[in-house]
C-alpha atoms as a PDB file:
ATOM      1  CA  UNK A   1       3.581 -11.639 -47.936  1.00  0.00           C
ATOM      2  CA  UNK A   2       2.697 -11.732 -44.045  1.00  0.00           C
ATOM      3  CA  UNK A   3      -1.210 -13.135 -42.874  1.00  0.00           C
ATOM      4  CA  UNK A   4      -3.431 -11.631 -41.013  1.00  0.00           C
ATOM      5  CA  UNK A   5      -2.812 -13.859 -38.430  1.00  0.00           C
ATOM      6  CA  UNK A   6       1.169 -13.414 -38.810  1.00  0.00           C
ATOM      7  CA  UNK A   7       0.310  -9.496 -38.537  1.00  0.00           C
ATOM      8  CA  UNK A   8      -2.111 -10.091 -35.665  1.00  0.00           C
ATOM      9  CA  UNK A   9       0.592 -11.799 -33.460  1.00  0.00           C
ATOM     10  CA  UNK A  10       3.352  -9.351 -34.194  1.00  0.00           C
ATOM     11  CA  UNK A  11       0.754  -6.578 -32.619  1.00  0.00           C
ATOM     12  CA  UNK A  12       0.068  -8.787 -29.766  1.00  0.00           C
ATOM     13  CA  UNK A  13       3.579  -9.667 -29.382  1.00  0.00           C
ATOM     14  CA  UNK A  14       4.495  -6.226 -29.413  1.00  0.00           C
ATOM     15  CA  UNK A  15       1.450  -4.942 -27.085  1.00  0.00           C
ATOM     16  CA  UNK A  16       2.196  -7.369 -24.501  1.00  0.00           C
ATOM     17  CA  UNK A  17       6.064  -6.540 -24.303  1.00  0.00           C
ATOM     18  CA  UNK A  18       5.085  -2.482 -24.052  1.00  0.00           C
ATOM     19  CA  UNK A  19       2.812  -3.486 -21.504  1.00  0.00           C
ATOM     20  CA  UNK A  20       4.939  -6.058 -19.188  1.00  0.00           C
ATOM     21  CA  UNK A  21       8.291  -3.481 -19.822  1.00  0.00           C
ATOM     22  CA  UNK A  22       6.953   0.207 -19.861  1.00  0.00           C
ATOM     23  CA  UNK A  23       4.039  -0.080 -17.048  1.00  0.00           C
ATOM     24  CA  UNK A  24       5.057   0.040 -13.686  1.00  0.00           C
ATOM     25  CA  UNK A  25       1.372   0.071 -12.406  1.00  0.00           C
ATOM     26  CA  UNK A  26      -0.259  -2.817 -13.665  1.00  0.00           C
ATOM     27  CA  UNK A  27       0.176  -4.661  -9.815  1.00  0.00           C
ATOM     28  CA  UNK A  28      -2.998  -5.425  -7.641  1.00  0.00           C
ATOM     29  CA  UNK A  29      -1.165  -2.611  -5.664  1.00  0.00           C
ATOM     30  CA  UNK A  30      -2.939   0.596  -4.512  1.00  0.00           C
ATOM     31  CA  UNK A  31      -1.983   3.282  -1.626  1.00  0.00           C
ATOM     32  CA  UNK A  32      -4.656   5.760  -0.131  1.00  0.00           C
ATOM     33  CA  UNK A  33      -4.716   8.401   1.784  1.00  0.00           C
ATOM     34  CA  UNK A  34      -8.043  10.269   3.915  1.00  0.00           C
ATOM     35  CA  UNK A  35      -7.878  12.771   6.249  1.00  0.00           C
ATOM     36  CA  UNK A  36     -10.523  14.054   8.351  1.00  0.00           C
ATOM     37  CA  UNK A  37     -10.995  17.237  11.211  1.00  0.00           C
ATOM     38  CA  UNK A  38     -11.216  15.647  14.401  1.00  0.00           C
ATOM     39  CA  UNK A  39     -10.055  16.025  18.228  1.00  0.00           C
ATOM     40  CA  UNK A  40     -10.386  12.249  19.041  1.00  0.00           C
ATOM     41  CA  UNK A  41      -7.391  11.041  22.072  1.00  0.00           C
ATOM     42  CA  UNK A  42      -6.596   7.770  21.455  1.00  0.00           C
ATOM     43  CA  UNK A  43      -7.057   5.769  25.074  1.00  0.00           C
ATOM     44  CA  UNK A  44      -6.026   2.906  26.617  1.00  0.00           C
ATOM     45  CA  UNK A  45      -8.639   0.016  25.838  1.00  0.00           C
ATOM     46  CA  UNK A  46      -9.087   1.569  21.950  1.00  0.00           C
ATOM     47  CA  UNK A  47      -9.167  -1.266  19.477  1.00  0.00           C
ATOM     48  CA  UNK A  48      -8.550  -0.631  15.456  1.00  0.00           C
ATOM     49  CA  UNK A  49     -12.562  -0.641  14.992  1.00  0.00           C
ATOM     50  CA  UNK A  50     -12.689   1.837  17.789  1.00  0.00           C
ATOM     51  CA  UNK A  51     -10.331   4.027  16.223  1.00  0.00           C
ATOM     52  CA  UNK A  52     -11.864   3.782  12.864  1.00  0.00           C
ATOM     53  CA  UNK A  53     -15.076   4.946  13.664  1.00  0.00           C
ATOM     54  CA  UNK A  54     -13.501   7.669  14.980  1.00  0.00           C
ATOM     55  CA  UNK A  55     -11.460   8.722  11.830  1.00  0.00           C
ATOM     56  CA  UNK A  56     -14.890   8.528  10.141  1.00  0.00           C
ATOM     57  CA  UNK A  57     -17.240  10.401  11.936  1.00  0.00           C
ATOM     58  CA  UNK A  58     -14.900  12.919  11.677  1.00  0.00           C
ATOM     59  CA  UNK A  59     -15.334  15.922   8.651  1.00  0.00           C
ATOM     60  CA  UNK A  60     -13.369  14.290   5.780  1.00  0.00           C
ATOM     61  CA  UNK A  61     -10.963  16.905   4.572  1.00  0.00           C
ATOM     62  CA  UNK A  62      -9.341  15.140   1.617  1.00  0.00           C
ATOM     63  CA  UNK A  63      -9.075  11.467  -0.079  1.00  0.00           C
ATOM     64  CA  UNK A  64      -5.787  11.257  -2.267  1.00  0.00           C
ATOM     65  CA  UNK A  65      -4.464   8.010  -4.402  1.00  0.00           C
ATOM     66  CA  UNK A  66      -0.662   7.786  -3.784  1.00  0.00           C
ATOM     67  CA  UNK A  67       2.179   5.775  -5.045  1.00  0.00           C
ATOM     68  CA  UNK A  68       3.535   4.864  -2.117  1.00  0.00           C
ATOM     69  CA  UNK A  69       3.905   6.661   1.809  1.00  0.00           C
ATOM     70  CA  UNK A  70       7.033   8.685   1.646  1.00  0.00           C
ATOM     71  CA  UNK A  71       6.367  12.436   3.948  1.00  0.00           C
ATOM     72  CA  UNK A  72       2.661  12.164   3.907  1.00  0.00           C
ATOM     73  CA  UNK A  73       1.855  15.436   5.238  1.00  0.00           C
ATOM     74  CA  UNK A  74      -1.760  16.438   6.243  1.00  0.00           C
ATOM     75  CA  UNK A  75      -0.409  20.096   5.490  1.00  0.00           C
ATOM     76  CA  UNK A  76       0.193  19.468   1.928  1.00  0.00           C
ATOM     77  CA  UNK A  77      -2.296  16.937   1.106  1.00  0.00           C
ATOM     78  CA  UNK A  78      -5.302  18.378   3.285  1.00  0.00           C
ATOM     79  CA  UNK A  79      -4.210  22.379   4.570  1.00  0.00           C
ATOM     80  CA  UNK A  80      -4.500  21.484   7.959  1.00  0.00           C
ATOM     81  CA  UNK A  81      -1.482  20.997  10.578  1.00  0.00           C
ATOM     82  CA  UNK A  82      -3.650  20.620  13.965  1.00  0.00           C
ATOM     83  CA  UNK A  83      -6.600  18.284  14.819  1.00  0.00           C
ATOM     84  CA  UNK A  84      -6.962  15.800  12.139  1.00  0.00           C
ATOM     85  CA  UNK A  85      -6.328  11.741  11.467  1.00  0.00           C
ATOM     86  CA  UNK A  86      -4.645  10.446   8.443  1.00  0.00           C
ATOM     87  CA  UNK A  87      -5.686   6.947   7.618  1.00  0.00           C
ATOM     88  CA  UNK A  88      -2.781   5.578   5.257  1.00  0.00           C
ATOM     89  CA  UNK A  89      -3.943   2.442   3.319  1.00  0.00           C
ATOM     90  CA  UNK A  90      -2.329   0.029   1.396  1.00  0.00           C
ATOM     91  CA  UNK A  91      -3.948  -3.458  -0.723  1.00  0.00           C
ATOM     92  CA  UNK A  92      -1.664  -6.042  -1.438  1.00  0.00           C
ATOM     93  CA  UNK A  93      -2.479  -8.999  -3.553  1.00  0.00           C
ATOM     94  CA  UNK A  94       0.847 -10.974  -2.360  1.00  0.00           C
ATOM     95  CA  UNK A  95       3.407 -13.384  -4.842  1.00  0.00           C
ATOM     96  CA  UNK A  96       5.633 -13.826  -2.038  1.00  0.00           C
ATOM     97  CA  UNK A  97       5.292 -15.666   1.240  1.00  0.00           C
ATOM     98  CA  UNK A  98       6.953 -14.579   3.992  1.00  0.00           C
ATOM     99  CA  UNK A  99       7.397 -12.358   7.381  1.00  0.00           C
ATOM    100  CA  UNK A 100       7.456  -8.693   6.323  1.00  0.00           C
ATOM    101  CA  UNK A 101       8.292  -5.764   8.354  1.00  0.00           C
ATOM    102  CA  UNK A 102       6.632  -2.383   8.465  1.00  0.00           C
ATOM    103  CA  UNK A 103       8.603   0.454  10.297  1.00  0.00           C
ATOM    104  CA  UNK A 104       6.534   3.697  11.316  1.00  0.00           C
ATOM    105  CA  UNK A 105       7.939   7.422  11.254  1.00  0.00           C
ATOM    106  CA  UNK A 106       5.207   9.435  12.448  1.00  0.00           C
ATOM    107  CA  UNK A 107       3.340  12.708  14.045  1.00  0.00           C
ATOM    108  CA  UNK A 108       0.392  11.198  16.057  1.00  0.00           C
ATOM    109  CA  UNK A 109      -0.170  13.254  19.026  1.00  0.00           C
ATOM    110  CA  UNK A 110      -2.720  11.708  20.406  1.00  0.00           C
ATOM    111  CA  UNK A 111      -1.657   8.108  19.720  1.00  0.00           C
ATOM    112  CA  UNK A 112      -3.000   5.232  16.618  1.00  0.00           C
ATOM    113  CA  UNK A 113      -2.978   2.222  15.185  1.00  0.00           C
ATOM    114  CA  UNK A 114      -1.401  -0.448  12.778  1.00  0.00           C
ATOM    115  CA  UNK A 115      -3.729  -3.271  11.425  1.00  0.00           C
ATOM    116  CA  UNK A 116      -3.650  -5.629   9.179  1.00  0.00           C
ATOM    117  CA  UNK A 117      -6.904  -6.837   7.828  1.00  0.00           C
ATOM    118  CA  UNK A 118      -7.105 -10.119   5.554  1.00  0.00           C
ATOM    119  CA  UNK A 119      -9.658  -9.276   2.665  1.00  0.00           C
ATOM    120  CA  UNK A 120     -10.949 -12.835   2.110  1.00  0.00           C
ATOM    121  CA  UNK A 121     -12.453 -12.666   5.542  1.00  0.00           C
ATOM    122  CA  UNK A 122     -12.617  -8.674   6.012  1.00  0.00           C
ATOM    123  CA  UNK A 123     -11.512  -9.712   9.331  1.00  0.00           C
ATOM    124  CA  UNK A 124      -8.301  -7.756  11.781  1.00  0.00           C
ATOM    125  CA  UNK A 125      -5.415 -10.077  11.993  1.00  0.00           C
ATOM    126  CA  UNK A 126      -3.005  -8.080  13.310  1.00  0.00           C
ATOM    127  CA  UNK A 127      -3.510  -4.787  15.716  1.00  0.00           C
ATOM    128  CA  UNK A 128      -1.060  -2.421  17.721  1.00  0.00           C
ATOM    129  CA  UNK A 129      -2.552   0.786  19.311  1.00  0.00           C
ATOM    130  CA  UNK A 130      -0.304   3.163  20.594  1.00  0.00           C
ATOM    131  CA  UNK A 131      -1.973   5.822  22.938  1.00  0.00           C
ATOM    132  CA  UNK A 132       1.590   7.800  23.282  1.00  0.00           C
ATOM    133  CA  UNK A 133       2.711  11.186  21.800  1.00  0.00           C
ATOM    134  CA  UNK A 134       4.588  10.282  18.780  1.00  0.00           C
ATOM    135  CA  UNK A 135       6.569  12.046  16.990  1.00  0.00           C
ATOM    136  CA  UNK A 136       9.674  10.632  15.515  1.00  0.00           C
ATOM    137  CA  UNK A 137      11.814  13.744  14.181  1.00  0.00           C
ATOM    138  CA  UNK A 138      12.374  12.466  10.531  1.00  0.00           C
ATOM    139  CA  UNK A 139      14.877  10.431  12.399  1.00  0.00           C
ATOM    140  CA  UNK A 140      14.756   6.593  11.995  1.00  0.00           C
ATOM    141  CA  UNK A 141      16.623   5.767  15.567  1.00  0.00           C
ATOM    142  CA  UNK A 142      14.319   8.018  17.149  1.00  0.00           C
ATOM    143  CA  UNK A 143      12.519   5.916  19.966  1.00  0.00           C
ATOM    144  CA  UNK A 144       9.194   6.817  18.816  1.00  0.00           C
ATOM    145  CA  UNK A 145       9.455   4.601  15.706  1.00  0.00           C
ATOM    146  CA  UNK A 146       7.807   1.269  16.034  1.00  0.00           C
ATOM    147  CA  UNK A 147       7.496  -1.479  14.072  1.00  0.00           C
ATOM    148  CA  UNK A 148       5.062  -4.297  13.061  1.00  0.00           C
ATOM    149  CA  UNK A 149       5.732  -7.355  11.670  1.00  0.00           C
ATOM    150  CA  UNK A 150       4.198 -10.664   9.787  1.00  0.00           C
ATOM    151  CA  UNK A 151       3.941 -13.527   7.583  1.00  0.00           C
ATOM    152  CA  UNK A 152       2.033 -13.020   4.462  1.00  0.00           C
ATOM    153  CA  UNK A 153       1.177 -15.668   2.351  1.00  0.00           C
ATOM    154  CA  UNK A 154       1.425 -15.477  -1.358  1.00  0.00           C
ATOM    155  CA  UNK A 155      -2.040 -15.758  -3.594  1.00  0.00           C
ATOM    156  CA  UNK A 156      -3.762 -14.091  -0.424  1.00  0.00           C
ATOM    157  CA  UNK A 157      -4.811 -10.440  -0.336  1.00  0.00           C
ATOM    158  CA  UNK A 158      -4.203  -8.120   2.768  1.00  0.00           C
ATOM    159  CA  UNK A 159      -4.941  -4.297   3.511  1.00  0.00           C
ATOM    160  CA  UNK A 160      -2.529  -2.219   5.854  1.00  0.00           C
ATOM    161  CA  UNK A 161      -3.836   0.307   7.595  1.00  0.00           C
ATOM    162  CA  UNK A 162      -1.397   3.109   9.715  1.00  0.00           C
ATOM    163  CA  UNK A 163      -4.733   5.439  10.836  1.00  0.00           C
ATOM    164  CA  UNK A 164      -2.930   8.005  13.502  1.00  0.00           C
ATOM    165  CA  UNK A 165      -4.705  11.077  15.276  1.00  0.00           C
ATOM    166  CA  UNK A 166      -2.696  14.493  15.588  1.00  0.00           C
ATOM    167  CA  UNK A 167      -3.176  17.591  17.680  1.00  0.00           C
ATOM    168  CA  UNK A 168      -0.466  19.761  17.022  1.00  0.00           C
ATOM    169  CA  UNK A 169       2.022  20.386  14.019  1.00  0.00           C
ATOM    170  CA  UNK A 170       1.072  17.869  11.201  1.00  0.00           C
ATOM    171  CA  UNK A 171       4.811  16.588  10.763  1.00  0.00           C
ATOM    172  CA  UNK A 172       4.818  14.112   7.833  1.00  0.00           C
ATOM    173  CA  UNK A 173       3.907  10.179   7.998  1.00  0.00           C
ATOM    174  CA  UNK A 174       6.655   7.944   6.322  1.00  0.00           C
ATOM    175  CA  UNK A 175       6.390   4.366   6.355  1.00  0.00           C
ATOM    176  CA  UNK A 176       8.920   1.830   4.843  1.00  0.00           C
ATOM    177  CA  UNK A 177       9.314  -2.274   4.735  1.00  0.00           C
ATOM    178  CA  UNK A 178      11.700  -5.041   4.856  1.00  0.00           C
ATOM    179  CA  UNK A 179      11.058  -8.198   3.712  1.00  0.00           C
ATOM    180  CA  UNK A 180      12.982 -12.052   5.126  1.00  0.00           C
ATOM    181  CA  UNK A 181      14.899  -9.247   7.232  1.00  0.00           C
ATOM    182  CA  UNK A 182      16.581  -7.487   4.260  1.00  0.00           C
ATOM    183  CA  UNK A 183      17.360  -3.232   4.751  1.00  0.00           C
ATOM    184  CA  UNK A 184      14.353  -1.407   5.103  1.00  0.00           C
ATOM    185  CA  UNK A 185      13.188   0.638   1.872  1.00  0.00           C
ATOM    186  CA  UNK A 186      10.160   3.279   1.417  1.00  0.00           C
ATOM    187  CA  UNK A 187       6.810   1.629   1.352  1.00  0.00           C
ATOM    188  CA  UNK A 188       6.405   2.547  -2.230  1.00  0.00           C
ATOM    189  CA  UNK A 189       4.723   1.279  -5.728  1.00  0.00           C
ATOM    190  CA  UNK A 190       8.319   0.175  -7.296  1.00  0.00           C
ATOM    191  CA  UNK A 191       9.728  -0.959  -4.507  1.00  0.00           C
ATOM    192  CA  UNK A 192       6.567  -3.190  -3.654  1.00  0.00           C
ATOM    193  CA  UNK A 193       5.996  -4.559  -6.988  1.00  0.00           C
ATOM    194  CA  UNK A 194       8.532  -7.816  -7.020  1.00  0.00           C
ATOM    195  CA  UNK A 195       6.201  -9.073  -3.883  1.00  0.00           C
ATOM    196  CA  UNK A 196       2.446  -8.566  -5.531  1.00  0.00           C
ATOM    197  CA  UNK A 197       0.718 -10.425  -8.312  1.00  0.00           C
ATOM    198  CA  UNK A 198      -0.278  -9.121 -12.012  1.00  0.00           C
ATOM    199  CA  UNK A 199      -3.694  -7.576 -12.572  1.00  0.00           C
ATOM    200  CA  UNK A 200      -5.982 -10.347 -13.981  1.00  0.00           C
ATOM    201  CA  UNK A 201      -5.711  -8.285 -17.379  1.00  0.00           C
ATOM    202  CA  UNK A 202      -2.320  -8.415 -17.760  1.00  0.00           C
ATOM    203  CA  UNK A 203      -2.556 -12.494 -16.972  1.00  0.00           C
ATOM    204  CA  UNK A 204      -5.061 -12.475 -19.631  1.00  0.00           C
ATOM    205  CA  UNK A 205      -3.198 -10.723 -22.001  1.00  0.00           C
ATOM    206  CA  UNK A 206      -0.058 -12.847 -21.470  1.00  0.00           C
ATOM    207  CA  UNK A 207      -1.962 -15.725 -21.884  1.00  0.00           C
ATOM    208  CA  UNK A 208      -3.101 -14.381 -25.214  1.00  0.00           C
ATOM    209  CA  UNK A 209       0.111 -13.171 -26.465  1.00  0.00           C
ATOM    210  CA  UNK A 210       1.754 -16.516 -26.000  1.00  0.00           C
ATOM    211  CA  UNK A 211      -1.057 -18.145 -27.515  1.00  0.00           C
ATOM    212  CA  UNK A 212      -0.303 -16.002 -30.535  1.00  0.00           C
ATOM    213  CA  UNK A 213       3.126 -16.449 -30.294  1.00  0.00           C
ATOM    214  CA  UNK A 214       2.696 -20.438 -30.629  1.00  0.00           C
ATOM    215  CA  UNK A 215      -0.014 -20.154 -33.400  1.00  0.00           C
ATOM    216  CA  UNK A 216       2.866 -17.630 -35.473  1.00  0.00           C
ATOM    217  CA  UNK A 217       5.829 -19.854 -34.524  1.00  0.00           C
ATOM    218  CA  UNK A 218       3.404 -23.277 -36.036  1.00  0.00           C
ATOM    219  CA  UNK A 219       2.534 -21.466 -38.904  1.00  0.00           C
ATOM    220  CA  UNK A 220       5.889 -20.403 -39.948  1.00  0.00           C
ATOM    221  CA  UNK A 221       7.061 -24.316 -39.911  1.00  0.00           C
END
């Protein structure tokens, strides 16, 4: 006849392997993006703070939690195709050291930014304003797309911002990543996932299943 204990571990055991194989979000991962109405030009001499303040004095149209940037369009996502920003943002918790790459495919007619801001410090390490018409066609060799590029060190946590200002149109935003130079895939939950670290519950609960595991496994002999 099987313990209590015996029974508790098998629930654990089984819980924690549901939970490690069948969720695909339990990453300190997360993707946002805002829009607001504005007319703001980005000019030359704009830093990232500048440019935020400017997204948010803006109205704010719409705030949306995404799995990843893949044709981000202010159309869909907010009903508007002419004077707006999109801010797209993106917290990593990173596993992984080394330099990734972030290529940008997007509509900002009156020019943005890409930053990188390091969380422990909630300082800008990394800034590239662009004050041109962009607009890259859906088309990856187009000239307008530009990318950014660093090394980030695992068991440190980072946010990416792409915050872009658009007059005209509202094409979609697309961003995507490489990392150590491999190809360049969508900036997107799974494919991000091998490079960030477990939610603290999920360490907690694998500490406790294997705990449970051991205490089954003594008990047994």
């Amino acid at each position: 006849m099987r313990t209590l204990g015996s029974r508790l571990a098998s629930a654990l055991a089984l819980g924690l392997a549901t939970l490690l194989l069948g969720s695909s979000d339990a990453r300190a991962l997360s993707f946002q993006a805002d829009f607001t109405s504005t007319t703001y030009q980005v000019t030359a001499g704009d830093t990232y703070a500048d440019l935020l303040a400017a997204h948010l004095a803006g109205t704010p149209l719409t705030s949306v939690s995404m799995t990843g940037f893949e044709n981000v369009s202010a159309q869909i996502e907010a009903g508007v195709g002419t004077n707006y920003s999109i801010r797209l943002t993106a917290v990593l918790d990173v596993a992984v050291s080394g330099q990734y790459a972030f290529q940008v495919g997007a509509d900002w007619g009156r020019g943005g930014v890409a930053a990188v801001l390091d969380n422990a410090t909630n300082t800008v390490i990394q800034e590239l304003v662009r004050t041109d018409d962009l607009w890259w066609a859906n088309d990856w060799t187009n000239p307008d797309v530009f990318t950014t590029q660093l090394d980030l060190d695992a068991g440190s946590s980072y946010t990416l911002v792409w915050l872009g200002f658009e007059g005209c149109c509202g094409g979609a935003s697309t961003i995507r990543f490489s990392f150590e130079g491999a190809p360049f895939a969508p900036l997107n939950q799974p494919n991000v996932d091998p490079f960030v670290v477990p939610e603290p519950g999920v360490a907690a609960l694998l500490g406790v299943g294997v705990g449970a595991l051991a205490a089954r496994r003594r008990q047994n002999a």
